[in-house]
N, C-alpha and C. Protein backbone atom coordinates (compact mmCIF):
# COMPACT_ATOMS: atom_id res chain seq x y z
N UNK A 1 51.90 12.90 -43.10
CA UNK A 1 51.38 12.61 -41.78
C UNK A 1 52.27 11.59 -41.13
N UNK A 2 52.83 12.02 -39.96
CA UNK A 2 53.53 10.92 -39.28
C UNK A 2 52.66 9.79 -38.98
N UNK A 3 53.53 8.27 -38.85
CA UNK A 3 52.36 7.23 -38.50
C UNK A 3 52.85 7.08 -36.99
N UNK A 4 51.63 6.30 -36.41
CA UNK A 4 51.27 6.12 -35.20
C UNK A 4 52.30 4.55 -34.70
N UNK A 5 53.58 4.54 -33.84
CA UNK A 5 53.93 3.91 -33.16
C UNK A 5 52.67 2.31 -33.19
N UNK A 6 53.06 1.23 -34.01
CA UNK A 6 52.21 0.18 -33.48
C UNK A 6 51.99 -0.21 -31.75
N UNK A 7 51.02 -0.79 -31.13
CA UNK A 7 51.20 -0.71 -29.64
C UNK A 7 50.89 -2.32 -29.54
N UNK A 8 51.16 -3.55 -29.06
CA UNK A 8 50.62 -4.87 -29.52
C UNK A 8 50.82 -5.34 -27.86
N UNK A 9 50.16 -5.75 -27.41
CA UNK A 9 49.80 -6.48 -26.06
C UNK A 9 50.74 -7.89 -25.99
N UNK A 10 51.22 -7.93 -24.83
CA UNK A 10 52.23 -9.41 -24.56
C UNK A 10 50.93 -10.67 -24.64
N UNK A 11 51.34 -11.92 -25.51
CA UNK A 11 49.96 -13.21 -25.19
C UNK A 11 49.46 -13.02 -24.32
N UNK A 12 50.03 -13.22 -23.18
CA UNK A 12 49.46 -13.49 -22.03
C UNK A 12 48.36 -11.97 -21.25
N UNK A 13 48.24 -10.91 -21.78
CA UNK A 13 47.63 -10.22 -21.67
C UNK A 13 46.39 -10.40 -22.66
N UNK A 14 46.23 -10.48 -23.46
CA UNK A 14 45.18 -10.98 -24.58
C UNK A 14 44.07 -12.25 -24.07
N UNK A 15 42.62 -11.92 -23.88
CA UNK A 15 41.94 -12.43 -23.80
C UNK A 15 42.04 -13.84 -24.40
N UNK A 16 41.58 -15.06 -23.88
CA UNK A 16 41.71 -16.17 -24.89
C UNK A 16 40.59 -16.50 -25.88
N UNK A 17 41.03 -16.99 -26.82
CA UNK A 17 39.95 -16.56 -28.30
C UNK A 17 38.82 -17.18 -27.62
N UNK A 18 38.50 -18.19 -26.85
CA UNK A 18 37.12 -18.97 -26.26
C UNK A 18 36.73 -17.79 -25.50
N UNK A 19 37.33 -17.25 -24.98
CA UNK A 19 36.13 -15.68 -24.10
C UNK A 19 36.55 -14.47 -24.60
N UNK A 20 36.77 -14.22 -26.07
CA UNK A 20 36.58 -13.30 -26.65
C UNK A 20 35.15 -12.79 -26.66
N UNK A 21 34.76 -11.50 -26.89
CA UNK A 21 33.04 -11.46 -26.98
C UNK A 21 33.01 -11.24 -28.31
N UNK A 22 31.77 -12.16 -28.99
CA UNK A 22 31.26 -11.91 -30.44
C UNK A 22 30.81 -11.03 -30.82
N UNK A 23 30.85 -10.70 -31.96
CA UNK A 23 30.08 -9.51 -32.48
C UNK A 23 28.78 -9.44 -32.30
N UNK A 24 28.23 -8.51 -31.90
CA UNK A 24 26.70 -8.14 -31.51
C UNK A 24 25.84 -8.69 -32.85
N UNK A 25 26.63 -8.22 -33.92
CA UNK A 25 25.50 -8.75 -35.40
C UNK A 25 25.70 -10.21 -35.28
N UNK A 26 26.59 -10.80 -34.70
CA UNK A 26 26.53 -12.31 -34.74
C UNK A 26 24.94 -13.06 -33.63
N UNK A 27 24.62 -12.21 -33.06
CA UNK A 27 23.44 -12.68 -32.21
C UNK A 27 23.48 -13.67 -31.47
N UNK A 28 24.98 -14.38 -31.13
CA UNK A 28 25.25 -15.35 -30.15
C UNK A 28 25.75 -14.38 -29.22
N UNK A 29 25.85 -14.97 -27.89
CA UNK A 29 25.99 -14.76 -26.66
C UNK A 29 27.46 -15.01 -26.03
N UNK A 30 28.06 -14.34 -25.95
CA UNK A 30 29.59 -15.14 -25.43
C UNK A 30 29.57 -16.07 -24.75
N UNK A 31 30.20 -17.14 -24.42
CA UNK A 31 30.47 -18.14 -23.67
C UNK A 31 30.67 -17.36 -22.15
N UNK A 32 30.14 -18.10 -21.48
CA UNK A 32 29.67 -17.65 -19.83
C UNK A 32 31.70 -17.74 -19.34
N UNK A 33 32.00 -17.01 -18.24
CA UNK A 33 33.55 -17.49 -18.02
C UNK A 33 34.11 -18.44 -17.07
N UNK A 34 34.93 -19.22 -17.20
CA UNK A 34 35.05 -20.57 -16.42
C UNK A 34 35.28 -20.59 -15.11
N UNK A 35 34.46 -21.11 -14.25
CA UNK A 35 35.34 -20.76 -13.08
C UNK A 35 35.94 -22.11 -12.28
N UNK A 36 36.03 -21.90 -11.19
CA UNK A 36 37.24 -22.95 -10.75
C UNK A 36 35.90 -23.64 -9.24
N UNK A 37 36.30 -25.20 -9.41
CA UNK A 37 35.43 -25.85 -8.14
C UNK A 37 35.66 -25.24 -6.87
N UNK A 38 35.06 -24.81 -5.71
CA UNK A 38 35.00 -24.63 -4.69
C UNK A 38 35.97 -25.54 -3.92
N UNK A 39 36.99 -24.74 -3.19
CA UNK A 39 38.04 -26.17 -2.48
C UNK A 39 38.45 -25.74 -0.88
N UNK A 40 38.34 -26.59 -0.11
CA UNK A 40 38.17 -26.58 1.03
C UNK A 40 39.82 -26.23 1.67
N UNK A 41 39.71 -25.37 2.52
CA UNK A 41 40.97 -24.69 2.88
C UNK A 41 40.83 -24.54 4.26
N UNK A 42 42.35 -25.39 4.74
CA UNK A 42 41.89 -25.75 5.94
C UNK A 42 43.47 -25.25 6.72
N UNK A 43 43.60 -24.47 7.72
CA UNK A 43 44.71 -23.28 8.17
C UNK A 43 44.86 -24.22 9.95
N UNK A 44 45.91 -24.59 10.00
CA UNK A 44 46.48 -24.76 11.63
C UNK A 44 47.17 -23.78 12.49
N UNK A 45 46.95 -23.08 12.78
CA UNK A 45 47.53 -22.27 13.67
C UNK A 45 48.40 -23.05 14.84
N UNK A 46 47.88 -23.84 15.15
CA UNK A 46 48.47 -24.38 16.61
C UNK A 46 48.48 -23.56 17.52
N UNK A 47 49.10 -24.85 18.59
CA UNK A 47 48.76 -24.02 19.93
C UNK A 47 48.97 -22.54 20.31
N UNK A 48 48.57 -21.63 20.47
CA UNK A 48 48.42 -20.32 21.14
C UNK A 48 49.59 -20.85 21.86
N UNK A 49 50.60 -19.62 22.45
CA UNK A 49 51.58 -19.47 23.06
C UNK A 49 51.11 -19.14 24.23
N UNK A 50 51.61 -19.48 25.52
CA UNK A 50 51.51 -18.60 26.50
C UNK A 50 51.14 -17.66 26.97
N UNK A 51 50.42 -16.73 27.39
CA UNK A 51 50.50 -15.60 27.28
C UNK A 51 50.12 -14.86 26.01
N UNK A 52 49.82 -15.40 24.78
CA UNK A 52 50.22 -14.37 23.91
C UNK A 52 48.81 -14.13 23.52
N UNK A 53 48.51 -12.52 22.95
CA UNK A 53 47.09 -11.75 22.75
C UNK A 53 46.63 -11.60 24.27
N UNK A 54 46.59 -12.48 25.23
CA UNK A 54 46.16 -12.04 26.64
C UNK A 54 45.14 -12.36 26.80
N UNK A 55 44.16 -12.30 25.87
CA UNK A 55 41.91 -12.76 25.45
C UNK A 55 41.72 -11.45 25.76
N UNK A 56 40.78 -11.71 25.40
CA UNK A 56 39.93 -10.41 25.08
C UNK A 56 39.17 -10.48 26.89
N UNK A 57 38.65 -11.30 27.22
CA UNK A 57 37.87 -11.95 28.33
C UNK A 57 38.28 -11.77 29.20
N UNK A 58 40.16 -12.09 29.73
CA UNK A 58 41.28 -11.25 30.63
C UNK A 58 41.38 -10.08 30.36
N UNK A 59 41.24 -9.35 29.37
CA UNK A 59 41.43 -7.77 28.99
C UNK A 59 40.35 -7.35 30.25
N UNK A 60 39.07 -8.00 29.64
CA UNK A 60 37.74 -7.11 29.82
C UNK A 60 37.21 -7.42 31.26
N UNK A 61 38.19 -8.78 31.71
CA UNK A 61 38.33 -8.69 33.29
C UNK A 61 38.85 -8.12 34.30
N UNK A 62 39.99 -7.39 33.61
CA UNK A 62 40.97 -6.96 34.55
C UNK A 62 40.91 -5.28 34.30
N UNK A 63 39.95 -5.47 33.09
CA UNK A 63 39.17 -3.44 33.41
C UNK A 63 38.53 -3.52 34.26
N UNK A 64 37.56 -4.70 34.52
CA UNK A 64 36.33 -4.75 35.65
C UNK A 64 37.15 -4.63 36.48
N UNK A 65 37.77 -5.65 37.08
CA UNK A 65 38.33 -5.39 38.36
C UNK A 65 39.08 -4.13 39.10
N UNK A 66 39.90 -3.26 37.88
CA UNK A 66 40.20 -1.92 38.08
C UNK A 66 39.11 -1.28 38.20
N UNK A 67 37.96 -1.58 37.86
CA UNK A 67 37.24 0.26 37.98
C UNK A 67 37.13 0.52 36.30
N UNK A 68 38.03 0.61 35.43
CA UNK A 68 38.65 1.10 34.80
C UNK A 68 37.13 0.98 33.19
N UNK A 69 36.65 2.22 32.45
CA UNK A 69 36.09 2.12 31.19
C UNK A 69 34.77 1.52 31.57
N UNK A 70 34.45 1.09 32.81
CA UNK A 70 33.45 0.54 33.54
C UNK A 70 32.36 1.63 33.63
N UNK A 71 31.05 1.01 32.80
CA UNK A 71 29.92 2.05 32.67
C UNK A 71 28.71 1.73 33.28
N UNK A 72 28.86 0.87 34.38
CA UNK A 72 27.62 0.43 35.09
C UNK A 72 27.86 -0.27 36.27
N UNK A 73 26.71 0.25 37.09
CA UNK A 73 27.32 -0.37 38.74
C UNK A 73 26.02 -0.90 38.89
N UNK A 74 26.26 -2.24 39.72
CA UNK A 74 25.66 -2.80 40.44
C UNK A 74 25.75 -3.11 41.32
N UNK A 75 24.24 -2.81 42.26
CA UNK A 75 24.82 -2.24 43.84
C UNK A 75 23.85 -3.57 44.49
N UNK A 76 24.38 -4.33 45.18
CA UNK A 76 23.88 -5.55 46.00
C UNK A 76 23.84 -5.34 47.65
N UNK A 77 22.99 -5.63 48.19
CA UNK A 77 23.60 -5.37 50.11
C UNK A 77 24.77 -4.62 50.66
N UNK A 78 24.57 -2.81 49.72
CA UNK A 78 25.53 -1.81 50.52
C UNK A 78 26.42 -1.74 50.03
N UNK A 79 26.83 -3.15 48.54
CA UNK A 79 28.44 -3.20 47.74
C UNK A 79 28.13 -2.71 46.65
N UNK A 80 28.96 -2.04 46.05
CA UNK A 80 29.22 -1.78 44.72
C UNK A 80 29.90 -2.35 43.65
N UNK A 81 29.50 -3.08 42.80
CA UNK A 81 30.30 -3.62 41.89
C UNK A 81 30.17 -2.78 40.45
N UNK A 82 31.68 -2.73 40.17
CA UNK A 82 31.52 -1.92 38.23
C UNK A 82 31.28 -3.16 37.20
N UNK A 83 31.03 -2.63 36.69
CA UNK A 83 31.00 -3.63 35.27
C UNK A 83 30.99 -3.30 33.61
N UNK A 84 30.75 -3.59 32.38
CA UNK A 84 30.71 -2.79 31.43
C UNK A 84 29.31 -3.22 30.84
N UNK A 85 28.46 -2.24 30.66
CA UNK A 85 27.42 -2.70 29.81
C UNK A 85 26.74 -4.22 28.19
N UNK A 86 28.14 -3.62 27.96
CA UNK A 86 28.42 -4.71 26.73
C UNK A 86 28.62 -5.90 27.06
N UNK A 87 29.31 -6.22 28.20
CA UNK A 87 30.03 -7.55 28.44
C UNK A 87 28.37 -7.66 29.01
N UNK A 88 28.12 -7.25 30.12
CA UNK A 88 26.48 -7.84 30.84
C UNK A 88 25.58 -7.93 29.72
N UNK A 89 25.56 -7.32 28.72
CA UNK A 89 24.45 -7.05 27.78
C UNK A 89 24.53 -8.55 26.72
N UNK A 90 25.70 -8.90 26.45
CA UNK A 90 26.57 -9.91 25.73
C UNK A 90 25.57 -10.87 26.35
N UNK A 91 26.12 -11.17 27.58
CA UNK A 91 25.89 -12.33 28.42
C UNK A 91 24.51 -12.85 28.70
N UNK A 92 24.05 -12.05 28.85
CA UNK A 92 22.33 -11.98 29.42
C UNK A 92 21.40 -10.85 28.49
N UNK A 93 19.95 -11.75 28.07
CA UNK A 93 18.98 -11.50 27.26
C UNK A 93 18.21 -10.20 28.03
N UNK A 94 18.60 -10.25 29.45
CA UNK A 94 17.86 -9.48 30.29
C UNK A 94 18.06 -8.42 30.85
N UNK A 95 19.56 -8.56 30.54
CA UNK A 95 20.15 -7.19 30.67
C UNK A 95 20.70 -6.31 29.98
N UNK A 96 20.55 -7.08 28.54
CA UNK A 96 20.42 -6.88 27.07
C UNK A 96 19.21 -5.27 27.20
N UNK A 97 18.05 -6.24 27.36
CA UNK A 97 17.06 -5.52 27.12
C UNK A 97 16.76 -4.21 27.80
N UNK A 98 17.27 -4.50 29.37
CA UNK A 98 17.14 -3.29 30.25
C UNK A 98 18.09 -2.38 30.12
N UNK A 99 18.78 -2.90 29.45
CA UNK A 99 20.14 -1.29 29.05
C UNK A 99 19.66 -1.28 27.97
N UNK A 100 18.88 -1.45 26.73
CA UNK A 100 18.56 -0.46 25.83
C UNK A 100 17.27 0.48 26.40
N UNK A 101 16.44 -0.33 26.89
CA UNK A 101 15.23 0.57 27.63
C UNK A 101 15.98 1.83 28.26
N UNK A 102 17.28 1.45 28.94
CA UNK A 102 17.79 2.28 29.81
C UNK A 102 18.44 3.52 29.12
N UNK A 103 19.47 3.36 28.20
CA UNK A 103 19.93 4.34 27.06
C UNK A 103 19.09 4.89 25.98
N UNK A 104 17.63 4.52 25.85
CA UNK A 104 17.07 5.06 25.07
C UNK A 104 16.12 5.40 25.65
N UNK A 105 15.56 5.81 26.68
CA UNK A 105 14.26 6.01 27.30
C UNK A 105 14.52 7.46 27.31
N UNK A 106 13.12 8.45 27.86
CA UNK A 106 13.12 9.91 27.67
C UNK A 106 14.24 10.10 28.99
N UNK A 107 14.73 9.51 29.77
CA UNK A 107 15.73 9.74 30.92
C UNK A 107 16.93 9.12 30.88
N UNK A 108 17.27 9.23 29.67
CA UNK A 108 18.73 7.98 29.02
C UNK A 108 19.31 8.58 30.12
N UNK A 109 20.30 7.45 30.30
CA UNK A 109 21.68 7.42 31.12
C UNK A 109 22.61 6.79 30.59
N UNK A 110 24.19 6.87 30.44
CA UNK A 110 25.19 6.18 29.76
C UNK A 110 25.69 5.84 30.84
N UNK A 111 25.55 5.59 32.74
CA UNK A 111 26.08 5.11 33.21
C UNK A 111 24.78 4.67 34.27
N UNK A 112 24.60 3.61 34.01
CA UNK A 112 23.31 3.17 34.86
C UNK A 112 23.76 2.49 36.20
N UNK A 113 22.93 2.47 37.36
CA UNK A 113 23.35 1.58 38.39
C UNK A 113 21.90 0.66 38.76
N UNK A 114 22.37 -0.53 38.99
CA UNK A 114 21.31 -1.33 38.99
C UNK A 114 21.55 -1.81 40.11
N UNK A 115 20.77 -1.48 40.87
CA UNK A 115 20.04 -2.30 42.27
C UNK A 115 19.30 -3.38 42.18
N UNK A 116 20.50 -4.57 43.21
CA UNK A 116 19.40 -6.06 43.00
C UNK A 116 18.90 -5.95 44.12
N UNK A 117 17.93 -5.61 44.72
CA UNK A 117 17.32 -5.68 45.89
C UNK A 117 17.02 -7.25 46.60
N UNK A 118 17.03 -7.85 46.18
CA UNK A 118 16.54 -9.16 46.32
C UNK A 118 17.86 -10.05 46.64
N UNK A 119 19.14 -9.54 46.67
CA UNK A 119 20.09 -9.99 46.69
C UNK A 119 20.54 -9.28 48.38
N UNK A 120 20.98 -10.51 49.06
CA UNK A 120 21.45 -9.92 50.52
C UNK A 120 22.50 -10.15 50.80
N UNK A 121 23.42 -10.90 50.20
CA UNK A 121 24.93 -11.71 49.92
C UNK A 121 25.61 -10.82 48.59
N UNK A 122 26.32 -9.70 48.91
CA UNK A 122 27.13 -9.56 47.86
C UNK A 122 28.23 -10.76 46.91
N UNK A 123 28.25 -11.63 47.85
CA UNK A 123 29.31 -12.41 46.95
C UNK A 123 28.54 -13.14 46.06
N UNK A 124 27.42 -12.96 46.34
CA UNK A 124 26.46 -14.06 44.82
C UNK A 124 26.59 -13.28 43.96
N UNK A 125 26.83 -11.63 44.00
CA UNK A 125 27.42 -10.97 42.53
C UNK A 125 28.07 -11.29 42.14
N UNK A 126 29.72 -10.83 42.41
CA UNK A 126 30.84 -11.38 42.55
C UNK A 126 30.72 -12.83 41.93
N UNK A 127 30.31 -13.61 42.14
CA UNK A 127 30.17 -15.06 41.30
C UNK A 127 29.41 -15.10 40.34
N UNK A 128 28.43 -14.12 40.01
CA UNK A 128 27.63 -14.15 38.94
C UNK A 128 29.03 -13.01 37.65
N UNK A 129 29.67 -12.06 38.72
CA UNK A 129 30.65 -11.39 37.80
C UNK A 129 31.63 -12.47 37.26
N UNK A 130 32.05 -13.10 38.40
CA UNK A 130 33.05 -14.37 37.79
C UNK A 130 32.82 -15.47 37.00
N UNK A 131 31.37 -15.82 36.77
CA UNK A 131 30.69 -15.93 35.45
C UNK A 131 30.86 -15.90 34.26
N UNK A 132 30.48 -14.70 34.47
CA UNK A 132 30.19 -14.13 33.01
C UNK A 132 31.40 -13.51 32.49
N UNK A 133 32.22 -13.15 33.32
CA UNK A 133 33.65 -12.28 32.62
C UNK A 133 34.98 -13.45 33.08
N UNK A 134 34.12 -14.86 32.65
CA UNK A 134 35.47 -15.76 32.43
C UNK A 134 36.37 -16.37 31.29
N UNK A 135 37.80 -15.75 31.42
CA UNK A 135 38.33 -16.19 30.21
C UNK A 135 38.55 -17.87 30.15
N UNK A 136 37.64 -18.55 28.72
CA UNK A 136 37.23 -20.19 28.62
C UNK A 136 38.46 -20.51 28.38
N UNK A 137 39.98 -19.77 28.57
CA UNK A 137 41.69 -20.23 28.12
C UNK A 137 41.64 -20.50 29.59
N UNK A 138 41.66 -20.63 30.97
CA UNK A 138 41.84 -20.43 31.99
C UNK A 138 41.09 -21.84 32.54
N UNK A 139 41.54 -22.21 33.27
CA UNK A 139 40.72 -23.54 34.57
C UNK A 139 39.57 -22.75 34.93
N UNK A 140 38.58 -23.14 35.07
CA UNK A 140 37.27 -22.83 35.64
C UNK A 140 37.13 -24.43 36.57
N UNK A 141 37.94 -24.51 36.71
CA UNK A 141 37.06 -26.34 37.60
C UNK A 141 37.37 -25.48 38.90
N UNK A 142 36.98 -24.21 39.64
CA UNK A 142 37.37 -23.94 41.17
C UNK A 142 36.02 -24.09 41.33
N UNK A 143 35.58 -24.84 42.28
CA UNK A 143 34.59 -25.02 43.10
C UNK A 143 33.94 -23.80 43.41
N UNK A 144 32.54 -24.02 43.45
CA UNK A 144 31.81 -22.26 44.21
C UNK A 144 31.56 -22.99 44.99
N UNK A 145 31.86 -22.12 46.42
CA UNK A 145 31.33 -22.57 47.87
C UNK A 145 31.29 -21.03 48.56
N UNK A 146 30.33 -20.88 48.07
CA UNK A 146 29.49 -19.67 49.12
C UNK A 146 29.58 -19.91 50.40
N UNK A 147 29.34 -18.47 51.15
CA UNK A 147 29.78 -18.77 52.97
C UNK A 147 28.52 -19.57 53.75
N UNK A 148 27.46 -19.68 52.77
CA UNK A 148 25.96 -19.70 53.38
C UNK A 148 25.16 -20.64 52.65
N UNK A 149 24.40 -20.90 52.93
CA UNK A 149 22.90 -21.26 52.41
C UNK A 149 22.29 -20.00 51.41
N UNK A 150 21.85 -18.60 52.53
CA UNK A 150 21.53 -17.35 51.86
C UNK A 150 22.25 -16.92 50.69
N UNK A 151 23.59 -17.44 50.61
CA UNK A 151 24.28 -16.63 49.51
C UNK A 151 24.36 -17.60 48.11
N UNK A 152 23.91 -18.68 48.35
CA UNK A 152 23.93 -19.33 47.38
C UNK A 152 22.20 -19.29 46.84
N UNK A 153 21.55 -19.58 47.73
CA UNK A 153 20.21 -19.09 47.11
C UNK A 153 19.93 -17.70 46.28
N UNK A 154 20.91 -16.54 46.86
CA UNK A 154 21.41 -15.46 46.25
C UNK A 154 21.77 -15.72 44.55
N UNK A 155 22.56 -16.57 44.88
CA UNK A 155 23.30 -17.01 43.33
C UNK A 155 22.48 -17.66 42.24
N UNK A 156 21.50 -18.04 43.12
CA UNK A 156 20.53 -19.06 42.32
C UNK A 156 19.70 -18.00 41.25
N UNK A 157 19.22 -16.93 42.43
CA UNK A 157 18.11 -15.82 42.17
C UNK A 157 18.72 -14.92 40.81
N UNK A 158 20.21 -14.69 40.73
CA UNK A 158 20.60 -14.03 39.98
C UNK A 158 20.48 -14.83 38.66
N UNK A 159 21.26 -16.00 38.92
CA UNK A 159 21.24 -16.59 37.33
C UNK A 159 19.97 -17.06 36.98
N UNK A 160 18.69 -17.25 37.50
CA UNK A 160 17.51 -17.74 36.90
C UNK A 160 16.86 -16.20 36.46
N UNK A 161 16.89 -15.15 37.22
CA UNK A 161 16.68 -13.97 36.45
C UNK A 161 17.53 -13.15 35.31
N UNK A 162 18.77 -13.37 35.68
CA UNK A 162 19.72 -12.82 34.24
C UNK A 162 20.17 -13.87 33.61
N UNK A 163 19.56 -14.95 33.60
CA UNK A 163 19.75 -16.01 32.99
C UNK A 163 21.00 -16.15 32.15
């Protein structure tokens, strides 16, 4: 009978004799295996470049402003504004809720238009859009100065209802 080629494992492949497992007739328990303290790991990226990635927030602004992947209109005093469900839904608890009522009801729609009736100043949209679809990389210190009294009370009405 030919013999069988010995086959022998490099040390460092070989279990170490402390977490070897014992023999079952030995009725001890192997030693549990060691592990290592929890250590805090801490990564700098630094400053973001210029320009670079673009935000997600400028992406999802500058679809709004095209028209563009925009699945919901909101129509204020005769204007039409697009917008995307997700980003409004994101933003507000209230419009969260009325686009699932809206996509799941026995009359689903995947492109809803929402009439603020109560709104007589389109530009209090428009500022409630510039809101909510602002990239926080960007200056926001521009002053809101509505043309009116009406349009700012407008503005008021929107954000205490879509809070």
């Amino acid at each position: 009978a030919a013999s069988r080629p010995a086959v022998s494992l490099p040390r460092t492949a070989r279990a170490p004799l402390a977490h070897r497992p014992r023999s079952a007739s030995s009725g001890r328990r192997p030693p549990p295996p060691r592990t290592m303290a929890p250590a805090e790991l801490h990564i700098d990226l630094g400053p973001a470049e210029s320009g670079a990635g673009g935000g997600v927030m400028r992406g999802l602004r500058s679809l709004m402003e095209k028209g563009e992947m925009c699945d919901l209109e909101l129509v204020a005093a005769g204007q039409t504004f697009q917008a995307h469900m997700s980003v409004m839904a994101a933003a507000s608890p209230v419009f969260h809720e009325m686009f699932v009522r809206l996509i799941s009801g026995d009359a689903a729609t995947t492109h809803p238009v929402v009439t603020l009736e109560e709104v007589t100043h389109p530009e209090a949209v428009r500022a409630m859009l510039d809101c909510i679809y602002h990239d926080p990389r960007e200056d926001f210190s521009k002053p809101y100065s509505p043309s009116c009294e009406d349009a700012n009370r407008d503005a008021l009405r929107l954000s205490q209802r879509f809070q």
